[in-house]
Protein backbone atom coordinates (compact mmCIF):
# COMPACT_ATOMS: atom_id res chain seq x y z
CA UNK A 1 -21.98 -4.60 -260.36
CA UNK A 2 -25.31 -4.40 -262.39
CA UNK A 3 -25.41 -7.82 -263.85
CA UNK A 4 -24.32 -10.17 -260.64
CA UNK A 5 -27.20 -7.99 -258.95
CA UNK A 6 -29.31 -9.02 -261.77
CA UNK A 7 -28.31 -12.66 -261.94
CA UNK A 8 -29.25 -12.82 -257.86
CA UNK A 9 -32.12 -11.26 -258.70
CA UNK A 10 -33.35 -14.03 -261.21
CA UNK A 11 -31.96 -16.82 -259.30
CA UNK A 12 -34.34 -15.83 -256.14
CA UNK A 13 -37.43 -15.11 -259.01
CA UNK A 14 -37.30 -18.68 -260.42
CA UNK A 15 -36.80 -20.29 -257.01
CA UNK A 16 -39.77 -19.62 -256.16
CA UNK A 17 -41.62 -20.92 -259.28
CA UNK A 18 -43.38 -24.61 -259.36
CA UNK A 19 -40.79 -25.92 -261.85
CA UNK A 20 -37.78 -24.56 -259.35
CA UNK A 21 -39.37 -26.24 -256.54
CA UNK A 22 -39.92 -29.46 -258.57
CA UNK A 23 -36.34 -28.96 -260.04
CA UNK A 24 -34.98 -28.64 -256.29
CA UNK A 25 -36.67 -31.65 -254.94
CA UNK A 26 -35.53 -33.77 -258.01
CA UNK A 27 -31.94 -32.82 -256.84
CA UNK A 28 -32.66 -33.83 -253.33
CA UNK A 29 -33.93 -36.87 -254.58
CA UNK A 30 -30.59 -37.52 -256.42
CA UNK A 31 -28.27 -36.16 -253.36
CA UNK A 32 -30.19 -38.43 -251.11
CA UNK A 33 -29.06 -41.72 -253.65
CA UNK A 34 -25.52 -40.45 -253.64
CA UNK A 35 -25.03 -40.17 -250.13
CA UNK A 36 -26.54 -43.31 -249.08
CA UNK A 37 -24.40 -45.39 -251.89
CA UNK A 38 -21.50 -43.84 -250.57
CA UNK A 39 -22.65 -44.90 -247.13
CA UNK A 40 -22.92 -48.47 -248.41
CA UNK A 41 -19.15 -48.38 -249.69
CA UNK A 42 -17.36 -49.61 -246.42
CA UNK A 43 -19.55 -52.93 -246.55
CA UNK A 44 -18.15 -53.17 -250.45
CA UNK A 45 -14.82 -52.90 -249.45
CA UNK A 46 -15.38 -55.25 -246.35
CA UNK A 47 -16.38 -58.31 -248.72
CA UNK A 48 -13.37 -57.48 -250.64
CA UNK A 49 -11.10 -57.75 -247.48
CA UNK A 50 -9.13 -60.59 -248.55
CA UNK A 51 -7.79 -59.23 -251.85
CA UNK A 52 -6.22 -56.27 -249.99
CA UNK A 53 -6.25 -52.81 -249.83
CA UNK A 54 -3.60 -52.05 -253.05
CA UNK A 55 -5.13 -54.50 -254.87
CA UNK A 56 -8.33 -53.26 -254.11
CA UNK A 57 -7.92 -49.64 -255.29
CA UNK A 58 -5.79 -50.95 -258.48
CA UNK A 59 -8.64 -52.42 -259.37
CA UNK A 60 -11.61 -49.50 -258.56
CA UNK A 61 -9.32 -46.75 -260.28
CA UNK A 62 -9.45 -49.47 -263.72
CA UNK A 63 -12.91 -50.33 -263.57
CA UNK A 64 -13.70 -46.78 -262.63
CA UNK A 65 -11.58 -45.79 -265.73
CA UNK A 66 -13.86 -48.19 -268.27
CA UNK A 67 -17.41 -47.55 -266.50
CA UNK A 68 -16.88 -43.40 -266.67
CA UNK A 69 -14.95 -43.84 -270.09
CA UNK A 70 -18.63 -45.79 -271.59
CA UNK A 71 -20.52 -42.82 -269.98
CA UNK A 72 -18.78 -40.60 -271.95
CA UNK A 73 -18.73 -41.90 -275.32
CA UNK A 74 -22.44 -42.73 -274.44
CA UNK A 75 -23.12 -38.90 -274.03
CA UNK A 76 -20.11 -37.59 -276.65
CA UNK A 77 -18.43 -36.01 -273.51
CA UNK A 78 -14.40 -37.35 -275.32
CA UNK A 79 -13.96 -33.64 -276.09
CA UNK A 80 -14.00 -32.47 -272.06
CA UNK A 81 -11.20 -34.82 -271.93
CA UNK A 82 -9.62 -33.41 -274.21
CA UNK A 83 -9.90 -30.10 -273.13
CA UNK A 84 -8.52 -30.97 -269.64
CA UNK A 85 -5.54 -33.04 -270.80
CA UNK A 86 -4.21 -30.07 -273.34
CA UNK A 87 -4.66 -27.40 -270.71
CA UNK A 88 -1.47 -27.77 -268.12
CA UNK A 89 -3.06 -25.77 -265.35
CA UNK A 90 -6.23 -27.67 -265.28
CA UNK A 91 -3.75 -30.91 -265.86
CA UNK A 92 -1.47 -29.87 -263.38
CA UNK A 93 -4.35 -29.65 -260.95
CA UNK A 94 -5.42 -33.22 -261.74
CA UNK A 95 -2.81 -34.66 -261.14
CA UNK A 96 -2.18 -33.40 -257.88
CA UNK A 97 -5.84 -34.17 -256.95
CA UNK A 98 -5.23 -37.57 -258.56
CA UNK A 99 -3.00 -38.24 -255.63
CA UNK A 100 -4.64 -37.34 -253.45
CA UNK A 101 -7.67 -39.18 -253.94
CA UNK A 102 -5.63 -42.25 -254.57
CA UNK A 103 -4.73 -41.40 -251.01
CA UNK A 104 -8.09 -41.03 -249.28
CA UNK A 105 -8.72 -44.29 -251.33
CA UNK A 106 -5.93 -46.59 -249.70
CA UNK A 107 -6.37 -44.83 -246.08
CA UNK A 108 -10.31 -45.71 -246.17
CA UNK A 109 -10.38 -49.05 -247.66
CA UNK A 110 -6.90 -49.65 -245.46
CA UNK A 111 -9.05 -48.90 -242.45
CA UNK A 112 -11.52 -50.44 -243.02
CA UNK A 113 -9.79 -53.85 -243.50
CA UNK A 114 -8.10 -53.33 -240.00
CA UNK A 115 -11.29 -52.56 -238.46
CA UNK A 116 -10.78 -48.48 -238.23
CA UNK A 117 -14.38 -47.87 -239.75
CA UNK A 118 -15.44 -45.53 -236.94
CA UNK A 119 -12.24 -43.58 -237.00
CA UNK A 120 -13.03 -43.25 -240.61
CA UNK A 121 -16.29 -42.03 -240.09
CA UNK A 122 -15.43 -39.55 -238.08
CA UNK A 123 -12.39 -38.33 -240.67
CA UNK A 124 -15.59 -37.38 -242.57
CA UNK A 125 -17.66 -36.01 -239.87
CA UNK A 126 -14.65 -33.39 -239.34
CA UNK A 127 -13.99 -33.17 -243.36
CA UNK A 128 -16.81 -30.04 -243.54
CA UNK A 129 -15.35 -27.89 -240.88
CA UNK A 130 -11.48 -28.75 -242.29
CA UNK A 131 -12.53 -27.48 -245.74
CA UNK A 132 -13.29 -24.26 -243.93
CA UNK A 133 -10.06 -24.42 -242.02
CA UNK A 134 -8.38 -24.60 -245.53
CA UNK A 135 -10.48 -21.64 -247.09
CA UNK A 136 -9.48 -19.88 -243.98
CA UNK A 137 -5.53 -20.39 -243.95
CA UNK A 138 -5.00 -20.68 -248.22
CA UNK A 139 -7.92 -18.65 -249.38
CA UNK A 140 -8.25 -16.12 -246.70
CA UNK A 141 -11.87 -16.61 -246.16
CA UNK A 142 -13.17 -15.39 -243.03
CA UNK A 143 -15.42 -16.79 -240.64
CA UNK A 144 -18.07 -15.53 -238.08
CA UNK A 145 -18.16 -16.53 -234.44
CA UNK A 146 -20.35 -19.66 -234.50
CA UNK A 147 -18.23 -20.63 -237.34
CA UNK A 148 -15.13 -20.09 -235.29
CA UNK A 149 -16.70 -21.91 -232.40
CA UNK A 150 -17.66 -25.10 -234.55
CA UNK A 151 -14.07 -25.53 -235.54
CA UNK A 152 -12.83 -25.29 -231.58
CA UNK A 153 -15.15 -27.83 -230.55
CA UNK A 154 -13.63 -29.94 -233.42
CA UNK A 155 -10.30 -29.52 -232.30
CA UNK A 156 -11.37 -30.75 -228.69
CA UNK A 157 -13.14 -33.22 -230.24
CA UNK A 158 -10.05 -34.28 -231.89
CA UNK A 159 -8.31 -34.22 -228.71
CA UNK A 160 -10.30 -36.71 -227.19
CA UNK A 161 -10.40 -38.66 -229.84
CA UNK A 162 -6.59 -39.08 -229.00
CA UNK A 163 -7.12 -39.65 -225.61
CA UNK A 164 -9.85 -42.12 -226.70
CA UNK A 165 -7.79 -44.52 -228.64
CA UNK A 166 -4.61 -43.73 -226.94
CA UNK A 167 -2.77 -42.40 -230.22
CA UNK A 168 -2.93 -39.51 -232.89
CA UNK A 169 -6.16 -40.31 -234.98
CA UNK A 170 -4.20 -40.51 -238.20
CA UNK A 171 -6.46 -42.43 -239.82
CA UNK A 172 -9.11 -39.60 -239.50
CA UNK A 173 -7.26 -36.99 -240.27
CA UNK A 174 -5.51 -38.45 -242.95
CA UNK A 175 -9.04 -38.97 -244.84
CA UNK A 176 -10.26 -35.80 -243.80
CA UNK A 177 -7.35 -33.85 -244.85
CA UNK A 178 -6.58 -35.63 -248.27
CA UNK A 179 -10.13 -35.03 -248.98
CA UNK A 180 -10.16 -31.60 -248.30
CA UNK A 181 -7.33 -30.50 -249.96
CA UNK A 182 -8.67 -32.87 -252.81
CA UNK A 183 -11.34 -30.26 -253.07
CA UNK A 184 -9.32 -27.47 -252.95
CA UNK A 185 -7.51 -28.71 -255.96
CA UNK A 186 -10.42 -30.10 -258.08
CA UNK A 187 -11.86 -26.46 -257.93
CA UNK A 188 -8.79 -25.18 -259.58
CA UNK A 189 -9.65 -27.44 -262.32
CA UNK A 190 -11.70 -26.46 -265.45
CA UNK A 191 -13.28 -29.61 -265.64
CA UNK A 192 -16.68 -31.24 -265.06
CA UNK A 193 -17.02 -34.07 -262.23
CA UNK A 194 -17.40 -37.28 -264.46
CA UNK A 195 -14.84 -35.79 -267.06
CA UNK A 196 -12.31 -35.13 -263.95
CA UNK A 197 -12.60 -38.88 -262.63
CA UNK A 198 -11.86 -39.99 -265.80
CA UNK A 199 -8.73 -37.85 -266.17
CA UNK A 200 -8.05 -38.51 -262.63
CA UNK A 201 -8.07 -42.55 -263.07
CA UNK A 202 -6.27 -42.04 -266.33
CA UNK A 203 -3.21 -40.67 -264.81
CA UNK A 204 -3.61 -43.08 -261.81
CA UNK A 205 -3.86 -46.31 -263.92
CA UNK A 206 -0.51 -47.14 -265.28
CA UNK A 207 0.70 -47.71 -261.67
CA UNK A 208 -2.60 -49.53 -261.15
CA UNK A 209 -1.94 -51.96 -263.95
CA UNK A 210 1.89 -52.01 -262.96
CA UNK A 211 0.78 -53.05 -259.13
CA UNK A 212 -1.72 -55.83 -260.85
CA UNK A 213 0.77 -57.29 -262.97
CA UNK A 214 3.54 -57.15 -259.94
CA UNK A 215 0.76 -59.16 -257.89
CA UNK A 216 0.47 -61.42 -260.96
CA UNK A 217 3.95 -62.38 -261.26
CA UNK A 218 4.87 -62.82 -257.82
CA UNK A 219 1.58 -64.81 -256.41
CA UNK A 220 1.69 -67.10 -260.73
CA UNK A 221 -1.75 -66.36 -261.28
CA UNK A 222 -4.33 -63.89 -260.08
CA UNK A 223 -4.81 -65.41 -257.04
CA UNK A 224 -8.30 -64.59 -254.88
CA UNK A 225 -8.96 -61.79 -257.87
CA UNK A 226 -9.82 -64.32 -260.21
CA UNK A 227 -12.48 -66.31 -258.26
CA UNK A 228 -15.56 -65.07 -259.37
CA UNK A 229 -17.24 -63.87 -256.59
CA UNK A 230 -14.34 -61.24 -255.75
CA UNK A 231 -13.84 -60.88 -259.51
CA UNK A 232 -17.57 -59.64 -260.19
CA UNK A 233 -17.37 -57.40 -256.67
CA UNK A 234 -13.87 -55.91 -258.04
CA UNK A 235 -15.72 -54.56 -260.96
CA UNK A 236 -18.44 -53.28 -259.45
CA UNK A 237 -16.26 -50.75 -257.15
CA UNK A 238 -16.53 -48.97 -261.06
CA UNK A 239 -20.16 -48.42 -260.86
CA UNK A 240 -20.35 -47.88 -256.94
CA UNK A 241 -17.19 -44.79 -257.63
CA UNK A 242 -19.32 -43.64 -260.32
CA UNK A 243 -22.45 -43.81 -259.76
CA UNK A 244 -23.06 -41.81 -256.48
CA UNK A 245 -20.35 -38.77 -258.21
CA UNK A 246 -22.92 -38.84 -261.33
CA UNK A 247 -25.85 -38.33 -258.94
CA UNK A 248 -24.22 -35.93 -256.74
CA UNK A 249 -23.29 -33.42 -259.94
CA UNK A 250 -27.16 -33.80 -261.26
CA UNK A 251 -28.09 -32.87 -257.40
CA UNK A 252 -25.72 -30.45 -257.25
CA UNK A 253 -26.89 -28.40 -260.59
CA UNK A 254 -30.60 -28.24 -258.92
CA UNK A 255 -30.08 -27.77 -255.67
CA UNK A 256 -27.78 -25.32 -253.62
CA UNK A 257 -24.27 -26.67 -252.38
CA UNK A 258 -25.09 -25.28 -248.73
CA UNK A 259 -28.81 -26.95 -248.71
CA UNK A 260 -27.23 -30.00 -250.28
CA UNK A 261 -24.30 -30.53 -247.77
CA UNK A 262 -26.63 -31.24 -245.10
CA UNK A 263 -26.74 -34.40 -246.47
CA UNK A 264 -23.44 -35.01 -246.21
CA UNK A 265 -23.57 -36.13 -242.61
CA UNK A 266 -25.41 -39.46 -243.84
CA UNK A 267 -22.30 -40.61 -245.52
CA UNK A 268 -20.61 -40.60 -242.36
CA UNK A 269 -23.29 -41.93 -240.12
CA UNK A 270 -24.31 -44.88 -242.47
CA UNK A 271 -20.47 -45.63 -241.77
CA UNK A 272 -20.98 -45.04 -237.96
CA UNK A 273 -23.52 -47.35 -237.83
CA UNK A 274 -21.78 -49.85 -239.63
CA UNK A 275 -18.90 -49.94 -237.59
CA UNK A 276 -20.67 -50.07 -234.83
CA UNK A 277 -23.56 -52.86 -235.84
CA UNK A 278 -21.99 -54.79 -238.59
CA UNK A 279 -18.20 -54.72 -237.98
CA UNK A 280 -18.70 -54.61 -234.38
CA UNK A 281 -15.97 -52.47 -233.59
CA UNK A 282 -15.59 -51.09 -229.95
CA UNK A 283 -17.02 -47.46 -228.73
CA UNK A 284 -15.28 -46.64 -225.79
CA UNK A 285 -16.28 -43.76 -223.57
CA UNK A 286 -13.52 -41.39 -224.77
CA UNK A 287 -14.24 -42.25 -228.37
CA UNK A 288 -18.19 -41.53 -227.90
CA UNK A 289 -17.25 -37.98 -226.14
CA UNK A 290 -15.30 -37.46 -229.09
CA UNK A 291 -18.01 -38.31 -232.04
CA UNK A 292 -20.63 -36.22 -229.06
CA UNK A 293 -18.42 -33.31 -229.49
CA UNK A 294 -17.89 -33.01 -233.33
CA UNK A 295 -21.68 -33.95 -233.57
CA UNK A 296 -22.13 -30.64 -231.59
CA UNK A 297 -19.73 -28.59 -233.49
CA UNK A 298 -21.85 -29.90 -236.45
CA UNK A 299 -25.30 -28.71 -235.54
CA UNK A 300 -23.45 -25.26 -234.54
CA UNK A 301 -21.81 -24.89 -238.27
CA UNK A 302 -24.98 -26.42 -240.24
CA UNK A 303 -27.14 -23.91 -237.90
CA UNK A 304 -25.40 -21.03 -238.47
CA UNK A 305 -24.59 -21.73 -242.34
CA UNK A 306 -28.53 -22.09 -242.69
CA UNK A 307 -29.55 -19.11 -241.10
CA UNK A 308 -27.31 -17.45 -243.09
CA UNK A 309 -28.38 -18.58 -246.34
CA UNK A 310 -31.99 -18.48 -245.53
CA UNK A 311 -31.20 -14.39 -244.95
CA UNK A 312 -29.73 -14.41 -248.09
CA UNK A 313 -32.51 -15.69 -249.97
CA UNK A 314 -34.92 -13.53 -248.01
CA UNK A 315 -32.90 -10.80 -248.68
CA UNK A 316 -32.98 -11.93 -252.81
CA UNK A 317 -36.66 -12.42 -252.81
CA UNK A 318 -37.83 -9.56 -251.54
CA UNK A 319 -35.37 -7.81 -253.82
CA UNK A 320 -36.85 -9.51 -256.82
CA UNK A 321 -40.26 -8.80 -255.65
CA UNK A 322 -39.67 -5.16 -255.42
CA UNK A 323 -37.95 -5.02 -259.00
């Protein structure tokens, strides 16, 4: 027990020195990027409408494939590759969280080529408190009261958003539980989150190239993919995957995961807002009770989770103070 206790005792030492706190709000900084790129992505995928939803994920997991490939020869990174592709548990792992991120892929940029955009934010309102329902039920974590509380006013939530639309919100749950179980997985994984996109689009891009050449054949040509407008947007769904990810690990190895997931709720209001100002899409009364509710059962969880961890830290500073 004497060196965790002396690790926690460090960790709350140099957080509270100058280069820590310039460290932390570097991270910030970068988390802050991330978030709002990923924001951007559902006006991306709307330009790319015509080409279609298949197509257009054949094409992000290739050019995601080249643009994180370049990033690692840049930074002689081939040998985490490597690693992960001779290692069948991490593999294994992959290439179940392979599909499912080709999953979440198709269901968002599906949705949002039907016009679904809110129902896809709010799949990623809900995501944080179904990753704790999944610690809870395959990890037996357990959960305090507020915590408890913030996942029963999602379910209601949930409800209404039923009643709301007048069917199951598949569409929402479907992103928010392919991406949390996508997590689940990728934390099984011994491998680093540029390396594991590339091994993830590695093992997704033989049926990407087989769907491209299928399209080829059948349409004799490539069709709206080779105009150059859509050609040069195609290839920069590479950069826009990448990108934000390669932020959001240099945020997350300054700043602390439950500090940094506040953030997270701009990814899914920069899509609220777009659905609701650029794509126009309708917000009926049921529907706006519903995104009210899970907005509440947000504040509850975030509250609670940062009361917690301020505690904590308290808790480790005056520790390290008294050492």
């Amino acid at each position: 027990m004497g060196a965790p206790r002396g690790r926690y005792v460090l960790s709350a030492i140099s957080a509270t020195s100058p280069d820590a706190e310039a460290e932390r709000r570097s991270g910030f900084g970068a988390g802050l990027g991330a978030y709002i790129l990923w924001g951007f992505l559902p006006l991306l995928f709307h330009l790319l409408e015509p080409v279609g939803a298949v197509a257009i994920v054949a094409n992000r997991t290739i050019w995601s494939l080249l643009f994180v490939g370049v990033i690692l020869l840049a930074g002689r990174r081939i040998g985490e590759v490597k690693a992960a592709l001779s290692d069948w548990p991490t593999l294994r792992s992959m290439m179940i969280s392979s599909v499912l991120l080709v999953v979440n892929w198709l269901i968002y940029v599906w949705a949002v080529g039907e016009g679904q955009v809110l129902e896809g934010s709010f799949g990623y309102f809900i995501n944080p408190l179904v990753n704790v329902a999944i610690g809870m039920i395959f990890l037996g974590e357990r959960q305090n009261r507020w915590q408890m509380v913030s996942i029963l006013i999602a379910v209601v939530a949930i409800g209404i958003q039923w009643l709301g639309i007048g069917r199951i919100p598949f569409i929402a749950l479907g992103l928010a539980l392919s991406f949390g179980f996508y997590g689940f997985f990728r934390k099984t994984a011994k491998v680093g989150s540029t390396s594991g996109l590339f091994v993830e689009t590695l093992i997704l891009v033989p049926l990407a190239v087989l769907y491209l050449v299928w399209i080829f054949m059948q349409q004799g040509g490539l069709g709206v993919q080779g105009e150059p407008f859509y050609l040069t947007t195609l290839i920069l769904t590479g950069p826009a995957t990448a990108v934000p990810l390669l932020l959001f690990a240099g945020a997350a190895a300054r700043v602390p995961l439950s500090q940094l997931g506040v953030l997270f709720y701009l990814n899914p209001t920069m899509q609220f807002l777009i659905g609701v100002l650029v794509k126009h899409e309708p917000l009926s009364t049921g529907r706006a009770v519903g995104f009210a509710l899970v907005w509440v059962a947000l504040i509850v969880f975030t509250a609670d989770s940062l009361t917690h961890n301020r505690r904590r830290q308290i808790a480790l500073t005056a520790e390290a103070s008294a050492a």
